[in-house]
Protein backbone atom coordinates (compact mmCIF):
# COMPACT_ATOMS: atom_id res chain seq x y z
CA UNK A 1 0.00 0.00 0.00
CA UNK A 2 1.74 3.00 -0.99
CA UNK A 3 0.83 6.04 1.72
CA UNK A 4 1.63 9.47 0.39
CA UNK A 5 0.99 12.45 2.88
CA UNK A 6 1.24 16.46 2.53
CA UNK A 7 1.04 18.52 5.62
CA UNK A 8 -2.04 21.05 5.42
CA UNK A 9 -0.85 23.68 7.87
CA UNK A 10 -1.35 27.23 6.30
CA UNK A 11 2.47 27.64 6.00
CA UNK A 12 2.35 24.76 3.57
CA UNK A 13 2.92 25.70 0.25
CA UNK A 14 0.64 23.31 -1.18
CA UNK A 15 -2.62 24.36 0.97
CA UNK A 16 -1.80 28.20 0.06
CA UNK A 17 -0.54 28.84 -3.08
CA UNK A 18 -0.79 32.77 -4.58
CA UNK A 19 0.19 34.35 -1.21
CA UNK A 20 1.63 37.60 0.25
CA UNK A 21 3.58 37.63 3.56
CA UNK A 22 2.41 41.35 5.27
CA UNK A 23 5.45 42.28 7.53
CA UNK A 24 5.42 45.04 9.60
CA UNK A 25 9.33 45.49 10.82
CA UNK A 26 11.18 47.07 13.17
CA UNK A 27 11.40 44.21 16.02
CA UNK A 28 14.53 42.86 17.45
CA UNK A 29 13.87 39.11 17.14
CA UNK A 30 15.40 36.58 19.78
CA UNK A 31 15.32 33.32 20.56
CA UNK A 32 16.30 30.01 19.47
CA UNK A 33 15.76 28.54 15.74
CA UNK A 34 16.95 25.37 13.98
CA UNK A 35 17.78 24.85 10.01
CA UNK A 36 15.76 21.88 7.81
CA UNK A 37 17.10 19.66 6.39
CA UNK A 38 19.43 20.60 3.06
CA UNK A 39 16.98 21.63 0.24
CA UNK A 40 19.89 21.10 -2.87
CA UNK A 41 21.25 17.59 -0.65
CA UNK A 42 17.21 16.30 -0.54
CA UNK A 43 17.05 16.77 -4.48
CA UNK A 44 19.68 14.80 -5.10
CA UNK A 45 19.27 12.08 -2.71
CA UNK A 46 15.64 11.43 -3.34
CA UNK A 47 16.34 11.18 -6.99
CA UNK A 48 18.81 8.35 -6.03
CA UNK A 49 16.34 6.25 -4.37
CA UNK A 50 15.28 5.07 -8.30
CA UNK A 51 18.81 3.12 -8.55
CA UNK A 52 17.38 0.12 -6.13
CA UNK A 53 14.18 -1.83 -6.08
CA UNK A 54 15.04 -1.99 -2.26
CA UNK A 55 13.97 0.18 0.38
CA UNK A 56 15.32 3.51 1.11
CA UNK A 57 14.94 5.37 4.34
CA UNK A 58 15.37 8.99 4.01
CA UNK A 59 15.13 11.16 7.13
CA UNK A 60 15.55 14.81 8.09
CA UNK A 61 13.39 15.97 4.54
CA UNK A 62 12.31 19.52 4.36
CA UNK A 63 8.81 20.14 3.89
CA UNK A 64 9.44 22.69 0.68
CA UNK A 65 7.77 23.00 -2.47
CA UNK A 66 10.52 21.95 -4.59
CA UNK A 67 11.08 18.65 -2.59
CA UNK A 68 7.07 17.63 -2.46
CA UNK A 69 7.03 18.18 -6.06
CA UNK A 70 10.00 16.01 -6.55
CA UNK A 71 8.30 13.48 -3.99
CA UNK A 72 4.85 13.74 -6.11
CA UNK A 73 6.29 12.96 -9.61
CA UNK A 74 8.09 9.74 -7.57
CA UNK A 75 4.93 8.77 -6.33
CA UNK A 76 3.28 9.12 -9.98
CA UNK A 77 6.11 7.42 -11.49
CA UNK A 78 5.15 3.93 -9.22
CA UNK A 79 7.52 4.48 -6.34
CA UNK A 80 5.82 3.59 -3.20
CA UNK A 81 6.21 6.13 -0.33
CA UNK A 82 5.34 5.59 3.08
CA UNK A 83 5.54 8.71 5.16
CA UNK A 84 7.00 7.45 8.77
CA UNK A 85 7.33 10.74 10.16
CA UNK A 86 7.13 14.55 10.16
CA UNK A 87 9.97 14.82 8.21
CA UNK A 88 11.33 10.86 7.18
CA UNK A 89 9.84 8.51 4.69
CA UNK A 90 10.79 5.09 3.05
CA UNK A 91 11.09 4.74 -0.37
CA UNK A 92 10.77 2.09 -2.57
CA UNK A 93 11.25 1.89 -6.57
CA UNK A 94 10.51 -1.36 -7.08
CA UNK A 95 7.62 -0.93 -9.57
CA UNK A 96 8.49 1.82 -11.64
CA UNK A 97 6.03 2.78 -14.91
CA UNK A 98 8.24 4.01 -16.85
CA UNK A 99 5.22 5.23 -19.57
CA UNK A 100 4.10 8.30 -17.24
CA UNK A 101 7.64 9.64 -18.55
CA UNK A 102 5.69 10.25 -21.08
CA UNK A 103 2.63 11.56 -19.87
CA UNK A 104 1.46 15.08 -20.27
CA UNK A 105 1.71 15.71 -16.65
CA UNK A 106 5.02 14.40 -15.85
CA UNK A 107 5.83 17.31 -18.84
CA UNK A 108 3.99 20.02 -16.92
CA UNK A 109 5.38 19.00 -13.52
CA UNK A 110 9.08 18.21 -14.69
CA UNK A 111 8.94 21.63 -16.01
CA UNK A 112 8.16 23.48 -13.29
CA UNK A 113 11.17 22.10 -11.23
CA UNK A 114 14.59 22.46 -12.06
CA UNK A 115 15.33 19.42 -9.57
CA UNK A 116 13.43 17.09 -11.96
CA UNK A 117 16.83 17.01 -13.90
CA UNK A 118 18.67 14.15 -11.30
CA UNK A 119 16.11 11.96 -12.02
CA UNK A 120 18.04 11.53 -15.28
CA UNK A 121 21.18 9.62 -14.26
CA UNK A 122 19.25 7.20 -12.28
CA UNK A 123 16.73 6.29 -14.92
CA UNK A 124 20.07 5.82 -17.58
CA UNK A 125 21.73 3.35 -15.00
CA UNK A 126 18.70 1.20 -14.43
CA UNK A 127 16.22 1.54 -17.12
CA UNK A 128 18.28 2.86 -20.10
CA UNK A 129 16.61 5.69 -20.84
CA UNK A 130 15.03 9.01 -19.31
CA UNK A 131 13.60 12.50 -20.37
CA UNK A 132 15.15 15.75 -19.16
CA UNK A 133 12.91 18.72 -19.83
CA UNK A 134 14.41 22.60 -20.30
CA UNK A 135 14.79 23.58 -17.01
CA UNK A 136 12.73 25.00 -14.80
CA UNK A 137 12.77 27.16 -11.15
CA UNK A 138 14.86 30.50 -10.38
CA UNK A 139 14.68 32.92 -13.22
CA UNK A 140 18.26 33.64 -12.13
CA UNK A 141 19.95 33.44 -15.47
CA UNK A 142 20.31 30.76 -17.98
CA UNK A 143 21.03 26.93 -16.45
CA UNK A 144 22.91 25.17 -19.04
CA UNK A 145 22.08 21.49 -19.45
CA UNK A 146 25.60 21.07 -21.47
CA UNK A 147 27.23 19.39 -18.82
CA UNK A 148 24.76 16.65 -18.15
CA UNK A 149 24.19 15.84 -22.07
CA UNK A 150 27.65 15.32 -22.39
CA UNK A 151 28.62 13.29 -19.91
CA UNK A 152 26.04 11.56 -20.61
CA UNK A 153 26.94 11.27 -24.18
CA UNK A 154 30.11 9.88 -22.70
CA UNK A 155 29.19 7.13 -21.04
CA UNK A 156 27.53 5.93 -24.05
CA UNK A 157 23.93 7.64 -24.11
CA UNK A 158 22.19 9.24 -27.45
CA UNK A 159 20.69 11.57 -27.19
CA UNK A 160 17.68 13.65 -29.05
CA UNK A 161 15.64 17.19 -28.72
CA UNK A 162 12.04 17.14 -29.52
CA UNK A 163 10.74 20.57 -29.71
CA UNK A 164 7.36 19.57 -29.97
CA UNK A 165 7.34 18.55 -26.42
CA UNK A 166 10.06 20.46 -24.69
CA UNK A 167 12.11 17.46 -23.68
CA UNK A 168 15.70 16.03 -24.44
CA UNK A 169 15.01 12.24 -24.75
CA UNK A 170 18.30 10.21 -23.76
CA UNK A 171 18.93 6.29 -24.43
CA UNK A 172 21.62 4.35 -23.11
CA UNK A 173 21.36 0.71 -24.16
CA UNK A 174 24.94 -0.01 -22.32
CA UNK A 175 26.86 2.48 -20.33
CA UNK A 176 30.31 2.55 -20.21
CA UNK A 177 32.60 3.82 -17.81
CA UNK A 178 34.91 6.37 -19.05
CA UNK A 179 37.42 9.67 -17.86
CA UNK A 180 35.52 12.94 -18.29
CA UNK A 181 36.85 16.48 -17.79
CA UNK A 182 33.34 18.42 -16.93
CA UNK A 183 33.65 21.82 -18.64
CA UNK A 184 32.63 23.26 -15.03
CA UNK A 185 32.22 21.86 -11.76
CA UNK A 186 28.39 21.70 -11.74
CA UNK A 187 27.09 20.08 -8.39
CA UNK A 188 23.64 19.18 -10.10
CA UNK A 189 26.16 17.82 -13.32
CA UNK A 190 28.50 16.12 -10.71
CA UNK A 191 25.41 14.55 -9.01
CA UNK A 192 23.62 13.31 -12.34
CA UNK A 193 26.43 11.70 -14.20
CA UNK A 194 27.91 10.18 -11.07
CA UNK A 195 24.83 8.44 -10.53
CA UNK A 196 24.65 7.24 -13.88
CA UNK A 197 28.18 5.93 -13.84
CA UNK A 198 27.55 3.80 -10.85
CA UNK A 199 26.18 0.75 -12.73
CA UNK A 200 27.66 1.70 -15.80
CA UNK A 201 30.24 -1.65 -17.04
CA UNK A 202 33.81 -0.91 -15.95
CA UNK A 203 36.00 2.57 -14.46
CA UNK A 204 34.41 6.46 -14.45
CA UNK A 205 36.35 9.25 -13.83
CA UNK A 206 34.88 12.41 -13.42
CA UNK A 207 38.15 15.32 -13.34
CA UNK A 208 36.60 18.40 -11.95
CA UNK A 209 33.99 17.52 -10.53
CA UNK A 210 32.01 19.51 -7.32
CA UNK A 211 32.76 18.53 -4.19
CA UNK A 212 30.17 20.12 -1.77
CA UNK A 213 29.30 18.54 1.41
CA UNK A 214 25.66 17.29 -0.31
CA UNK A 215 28.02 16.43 -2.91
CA UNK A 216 29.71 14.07 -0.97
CA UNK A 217 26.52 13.17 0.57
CA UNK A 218 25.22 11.22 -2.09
CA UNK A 219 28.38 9.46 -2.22
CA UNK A 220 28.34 8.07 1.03
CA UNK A 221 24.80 6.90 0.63
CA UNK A 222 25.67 5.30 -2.76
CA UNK A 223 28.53 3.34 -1.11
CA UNK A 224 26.49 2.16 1.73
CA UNK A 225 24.17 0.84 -0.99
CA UNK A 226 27.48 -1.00 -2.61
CA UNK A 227 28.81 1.79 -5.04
CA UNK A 228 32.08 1.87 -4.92
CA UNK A 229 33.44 5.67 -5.22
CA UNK A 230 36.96 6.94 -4.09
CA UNK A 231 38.28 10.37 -4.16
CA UNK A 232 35.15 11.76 -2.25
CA UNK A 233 35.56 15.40 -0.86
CA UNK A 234 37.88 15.98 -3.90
CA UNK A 235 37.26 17.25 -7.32
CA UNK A 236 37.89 14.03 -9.20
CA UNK A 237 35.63 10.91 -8.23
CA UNK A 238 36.76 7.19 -9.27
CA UNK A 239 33.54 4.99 -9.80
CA UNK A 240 33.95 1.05 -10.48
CA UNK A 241 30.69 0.18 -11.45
CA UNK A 242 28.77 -2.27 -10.26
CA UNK A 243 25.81 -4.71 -11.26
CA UNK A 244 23.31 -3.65 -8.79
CA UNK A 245 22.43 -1.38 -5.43
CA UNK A 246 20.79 -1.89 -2.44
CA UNK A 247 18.73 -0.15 0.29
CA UNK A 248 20.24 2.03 2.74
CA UNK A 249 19.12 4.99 5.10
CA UNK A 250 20.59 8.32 5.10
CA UNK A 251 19.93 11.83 6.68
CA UNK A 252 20.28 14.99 5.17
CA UNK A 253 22.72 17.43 6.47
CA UNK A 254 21.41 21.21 7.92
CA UNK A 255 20.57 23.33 5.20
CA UNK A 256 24.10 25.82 5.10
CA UNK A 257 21.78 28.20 2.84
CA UNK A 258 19.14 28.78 6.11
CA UNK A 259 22.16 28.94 8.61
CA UNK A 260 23.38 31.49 6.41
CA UNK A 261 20.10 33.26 6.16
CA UNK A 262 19.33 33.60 9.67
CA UNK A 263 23.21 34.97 11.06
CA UNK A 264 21.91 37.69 8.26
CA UNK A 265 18.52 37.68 9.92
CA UNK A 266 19.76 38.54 13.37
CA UNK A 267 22.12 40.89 12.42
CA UNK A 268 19.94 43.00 10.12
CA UNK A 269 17.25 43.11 13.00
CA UNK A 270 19.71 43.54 15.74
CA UNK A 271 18.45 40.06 16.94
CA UNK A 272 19.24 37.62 19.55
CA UNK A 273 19.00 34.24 17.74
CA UNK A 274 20.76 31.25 18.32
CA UNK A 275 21.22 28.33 15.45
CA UNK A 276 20.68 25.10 17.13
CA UNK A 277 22.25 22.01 15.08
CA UNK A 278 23.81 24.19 12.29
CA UNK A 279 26.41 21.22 11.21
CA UNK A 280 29.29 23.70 11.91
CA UNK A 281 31.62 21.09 10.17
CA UNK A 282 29.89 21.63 6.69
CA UNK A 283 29.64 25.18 6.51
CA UNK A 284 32.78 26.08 4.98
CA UNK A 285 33.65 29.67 5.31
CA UNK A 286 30.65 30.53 5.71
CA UNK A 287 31.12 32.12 9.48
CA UNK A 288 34.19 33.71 7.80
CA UNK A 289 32.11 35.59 5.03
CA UNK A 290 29.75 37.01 7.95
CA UNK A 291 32.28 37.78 10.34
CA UNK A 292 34.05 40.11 7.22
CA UNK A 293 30.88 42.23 7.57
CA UNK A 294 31.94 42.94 11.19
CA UNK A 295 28.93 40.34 12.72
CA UNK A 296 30.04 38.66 15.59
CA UNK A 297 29.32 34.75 16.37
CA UNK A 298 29.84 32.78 19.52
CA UNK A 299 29.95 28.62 18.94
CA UNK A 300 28.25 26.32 21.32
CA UNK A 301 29.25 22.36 20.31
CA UNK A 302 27.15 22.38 17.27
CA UNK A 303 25.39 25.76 17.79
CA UNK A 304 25.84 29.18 16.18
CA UNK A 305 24.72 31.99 18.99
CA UNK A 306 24.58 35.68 17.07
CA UNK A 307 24.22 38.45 19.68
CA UNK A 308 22.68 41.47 19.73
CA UNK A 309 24.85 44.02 17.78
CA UNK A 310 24.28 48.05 17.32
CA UNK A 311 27.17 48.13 14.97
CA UNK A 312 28.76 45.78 12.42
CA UNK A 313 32.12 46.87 10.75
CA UNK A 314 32.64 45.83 7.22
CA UNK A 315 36.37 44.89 7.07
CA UNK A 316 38.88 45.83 4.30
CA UNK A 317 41.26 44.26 2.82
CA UNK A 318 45.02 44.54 4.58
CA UNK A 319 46.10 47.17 1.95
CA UNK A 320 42.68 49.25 3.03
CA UNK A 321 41.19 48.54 -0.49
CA UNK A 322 37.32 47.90 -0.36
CA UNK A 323 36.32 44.18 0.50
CA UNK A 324 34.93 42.16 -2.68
CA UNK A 325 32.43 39.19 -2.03
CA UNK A 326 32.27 36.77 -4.88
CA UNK A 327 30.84 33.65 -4.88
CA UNK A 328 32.79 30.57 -6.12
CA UNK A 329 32.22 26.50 -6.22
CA UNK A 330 33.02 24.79 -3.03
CA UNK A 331 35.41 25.63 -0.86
CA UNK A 332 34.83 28.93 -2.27
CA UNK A 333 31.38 30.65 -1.01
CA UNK A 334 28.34 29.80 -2.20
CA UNK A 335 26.57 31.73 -4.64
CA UNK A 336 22.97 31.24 -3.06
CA UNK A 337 24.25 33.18 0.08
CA UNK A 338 25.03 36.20 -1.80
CA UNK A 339 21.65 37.92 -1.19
CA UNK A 340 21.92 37.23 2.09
CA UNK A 341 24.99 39.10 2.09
CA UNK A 342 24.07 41.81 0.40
CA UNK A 343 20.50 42.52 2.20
CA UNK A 344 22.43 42.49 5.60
CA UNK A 345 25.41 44.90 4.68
CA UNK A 346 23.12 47.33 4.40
CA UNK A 347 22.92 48.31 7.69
CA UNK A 348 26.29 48.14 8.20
CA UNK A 349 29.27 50.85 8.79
CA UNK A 350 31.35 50.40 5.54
CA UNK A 351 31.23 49.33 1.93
CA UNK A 352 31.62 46.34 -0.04
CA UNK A 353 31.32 45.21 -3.73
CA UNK A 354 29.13 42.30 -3.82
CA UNK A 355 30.25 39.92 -7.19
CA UNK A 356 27.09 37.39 -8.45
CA UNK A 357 29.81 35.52 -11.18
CA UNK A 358 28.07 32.68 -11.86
CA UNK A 359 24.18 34.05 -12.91
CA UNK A 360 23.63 36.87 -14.46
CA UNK A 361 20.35 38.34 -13.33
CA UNK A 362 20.67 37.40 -9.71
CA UNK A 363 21.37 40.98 -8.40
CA UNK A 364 18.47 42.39 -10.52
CA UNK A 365 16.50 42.30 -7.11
CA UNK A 366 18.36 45.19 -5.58
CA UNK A 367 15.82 47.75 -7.23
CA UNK A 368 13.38 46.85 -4.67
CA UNK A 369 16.05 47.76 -1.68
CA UNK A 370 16.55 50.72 -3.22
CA UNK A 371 13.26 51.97 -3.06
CA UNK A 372 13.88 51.04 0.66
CA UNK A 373 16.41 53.18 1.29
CA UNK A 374 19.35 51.47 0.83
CA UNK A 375 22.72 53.16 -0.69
CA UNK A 376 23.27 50.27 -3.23
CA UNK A 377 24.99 51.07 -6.98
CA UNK A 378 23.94 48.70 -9.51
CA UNK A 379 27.20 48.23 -11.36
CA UNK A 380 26.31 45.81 -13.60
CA UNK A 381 24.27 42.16 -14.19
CA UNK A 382 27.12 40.95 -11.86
CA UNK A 383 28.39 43.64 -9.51
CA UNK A 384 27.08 45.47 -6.94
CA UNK A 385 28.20 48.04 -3.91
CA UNK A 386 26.42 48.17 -1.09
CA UNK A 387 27.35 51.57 1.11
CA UNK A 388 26.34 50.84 4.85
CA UNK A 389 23.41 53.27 6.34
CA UNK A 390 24.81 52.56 9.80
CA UNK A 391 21.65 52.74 11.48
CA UNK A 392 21.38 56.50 10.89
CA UNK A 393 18.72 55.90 8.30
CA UNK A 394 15.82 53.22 8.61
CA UNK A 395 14.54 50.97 5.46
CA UNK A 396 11.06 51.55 4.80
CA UNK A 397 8.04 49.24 4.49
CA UNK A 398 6.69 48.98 0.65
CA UNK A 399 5.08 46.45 -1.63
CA UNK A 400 7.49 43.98 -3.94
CA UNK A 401 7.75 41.14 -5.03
CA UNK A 402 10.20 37.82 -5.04
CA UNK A 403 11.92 36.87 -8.10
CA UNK A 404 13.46 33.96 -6.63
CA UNK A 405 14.12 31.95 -3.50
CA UNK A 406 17.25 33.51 -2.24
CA UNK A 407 15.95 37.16 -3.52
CA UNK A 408 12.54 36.59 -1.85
CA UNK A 409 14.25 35.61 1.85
CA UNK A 410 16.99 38.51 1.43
CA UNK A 411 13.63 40.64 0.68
CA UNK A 412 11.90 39.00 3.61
CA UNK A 413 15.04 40.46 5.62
CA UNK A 414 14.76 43.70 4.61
CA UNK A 415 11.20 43.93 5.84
CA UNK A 416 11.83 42.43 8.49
CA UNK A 417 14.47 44.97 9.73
CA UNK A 418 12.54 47.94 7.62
CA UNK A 419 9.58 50.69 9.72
CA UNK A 420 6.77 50.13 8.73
CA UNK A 421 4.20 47.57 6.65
CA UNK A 422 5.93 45.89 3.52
CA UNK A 423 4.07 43.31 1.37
CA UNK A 424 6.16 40.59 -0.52
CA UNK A 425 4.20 38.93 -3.53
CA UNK A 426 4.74 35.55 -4.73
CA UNK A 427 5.99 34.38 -1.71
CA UNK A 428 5.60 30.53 -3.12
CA UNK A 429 8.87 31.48 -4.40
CA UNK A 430 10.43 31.72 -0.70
CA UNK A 431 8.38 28.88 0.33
CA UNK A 432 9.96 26.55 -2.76
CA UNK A 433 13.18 26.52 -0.18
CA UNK A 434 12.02 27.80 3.42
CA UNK A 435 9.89 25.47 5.22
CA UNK A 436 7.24 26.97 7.24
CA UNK A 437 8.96 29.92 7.32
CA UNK A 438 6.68 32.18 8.43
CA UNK A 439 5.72 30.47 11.77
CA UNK A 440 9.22 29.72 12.43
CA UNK A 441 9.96 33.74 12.00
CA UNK A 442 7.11 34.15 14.60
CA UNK A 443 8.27 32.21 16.86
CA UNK A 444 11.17 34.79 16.85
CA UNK A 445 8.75 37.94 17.65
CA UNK A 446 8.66 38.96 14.20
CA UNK A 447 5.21 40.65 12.87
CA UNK A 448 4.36 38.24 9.97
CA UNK A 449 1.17 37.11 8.32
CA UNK A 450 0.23 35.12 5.57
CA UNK A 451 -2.77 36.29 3.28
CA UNK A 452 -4.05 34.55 0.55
């Protein structure tokens, strides 16, 4: 019997779709908060559950948009799902139907997620042959699909585009394994090919390849199912395939994008907030990139405390030149924090140039916190400066909208820190990657509400 469950609270994104959040700002929040699980780990790792007819136990799962959709086109595809908890289910793809691939509503629902891409490697390995539609999500730039076609292509897939219906339809009789060079290292292109390579006949190497902690997620949970990958936490992977995978269970890792989000959060509304479980080990230099804008951190085992601050001094460089921000792939800092980064240097004493390198339409958002007050110069797509108001000046409340999920929360910030009543549209945006974030923000003392 295959039991699939949705939550209906209001701060589900499925019961209210079309929403505003109404925020009236101004209050310092305190208190104690803790992350979901990752969003960009749960993609990945639910996709992998089609490489096994056994069981898979997946715990810690975020209660998002992006994952229930991903969860919903599993279910529709045959997997069985038994929901065993708030936020853990068991999987099991052991009577898949492959013919809804091509159904017209796996092509409306594939198409609305960008995540719907990883279930292409795992459908190559064991049923030798999937459907990747254009992608989907963020309109944050172009999201080239390059990398996954050709290693694909690689590994011994064809592959064909059918305008007609939007998708790129990939067949892979026999995969075999083989040294690839990825043109960049793409965590979603990492993910994807390595899973295809994993029952593919012989040796896969994949030479630049990402290496994020979700990254190397997946390949821990592969190997417990009987994968065997070396070189993990590195950029180049060594797969030996193998004929078949079993069952495991795994648990996701603290989302590093939400940890990020609310040391921004605090500091933006001079806040009191402590991040319980933050998985300090994974973060990176994260801290590091939020204690260069001056915010102080105290850590508790695995807990971030951010106290109350007045001030935060943007640091320069040790030749006094103006600090840059860029984002990078892993170790570097991660591009989906640099929102978050720019919303909460706003209020800082200072400047820095904020660099978006690798989407071009990412910054575009900073109209909105201009109209707020903010001293921020548009550069170009890819460069901003942000000039600190120090607290001499206050944002101010006004309507907007979110473009994306990252944009929307660094928006949701800004009101939150702003006088007065502001009004962000399109909020299913925000809730595509923040769980429930609304009740968790009141929680906090913050002045939220939801309205259809």
């Amino acid at each position: 019997m295959t039991l699939l469950i949705f939550s209906t609270s209001p701060a589900n994104p499925y019961f209210c779709v079309m929403a505003s959040f109404e925020v009236t700002g101004g209050k310092r929040l305190s208190g104690s908060i803790t992350p979901q699980g990752a969003k960009n780990e749960a993609l990945q790792i639910i996709s992998g559950v089609l490489l096994t007819p056994e069981k898979m136990t997946i715990h810690n799962i975020p209660d998002i948009l992006d994952v229930n959709l991903l969860i919903e086109l599993l279910g529709e595809l045959g997997v069985k799902i038994e929901r065993v908890g708030k936020h853990s289910i068991v999987f099991q793809a052991d009577d898949v139907n492959i013919d809804y691939l091509h159904s017209e509503a796996y092509h409306k629902k594939s198409g609305r997620l960008r995540g719907s891409v990883m279930l292409a490697g795992p459908m190559l390995a064991r049923y030798k042959k999937a459907f990747i539609p254009k992608p989907g999500g963020d309109k944050i730039g172009r999201r080239r699909l390059d990398t996954h076609i050709i290693g694909f292509e690689k590994l011994g897939a064809t592959f064909t585009f059918h305008p007609e219906d939007g998708f790129f339809h990939l067949e892979a009789p026999r995969l075999r394994g083989c040294h690839m060079l990825l043109d960049e290292p793409s965590v979603t292109g990492t993910a994807n090919l390595l899973m295809a390579a994993v029952m593919a006949e012989g040796i896969t190497t994949i030479y630049n390849a990402a290496c994020e902690p979700y990254l190397q997620q997946l390949c821990r949970m592969l190997n417990r199912m009987g994968a065997k990958i070396s070189g993990v936490g590195s950029n180049l992977l060594r797969i030996e395939g193998v004929e078949a995978l079993g069952g495991t269970e795994h648990t996701m890792l603290p989302d590093m994008i939400e940890v990020g989000s609310f040391i921004g959060l605090a500091a933006m509304t001079r806040g009191d907030i402590t991040i319980k479980n933050a998985g300090i080990e994974h973060l990176g230099i994260i801290p590091e990139k939020f204690s260069q804008l001056g915010i102080a951190m105290q850590f508790d085992g695995d807990d971030i405390h951010v106290p109350a601050q007045e001030f935060y001094d943007i640091q320069t460089f040790l030749d006094g030149s103006v600090l840059t921000i860029y984002d990078h792939p892993w170790p570097g800092f991660t591009p989906d924090l640099l929102s978050i980064i720019l919303v909460t240097a706003i209020q800082a004493r200072g400047s820095v140039l904020i660099h978006q390198k690798m989407f071009e339409s990412r910054l575009f958002f900073v109209d909105k916190l201009i109209d707020m007050g903010a001293r921020i110069v548009l550069c170009d797509p890819h460069r901003a400066v942000v000039i600190g108001l120090e607290r001499e000046l206050a944002l101010r409340g006004i309507t907007m909208s979110s473009p994306d999920i990252r944009a929307g929360v660094a928006l949701l910030i800004a009101a939150l820190s702003a006088e007065g009543k502001s009004t962000i549209q399109n909020i299913e945006q925000i809730d595509r990657g923040y769980q429930y974030i609304d009740q968790r923000l009141l929680a906090l003392g913050a002045d939220i509400r939801r309205v259809p």
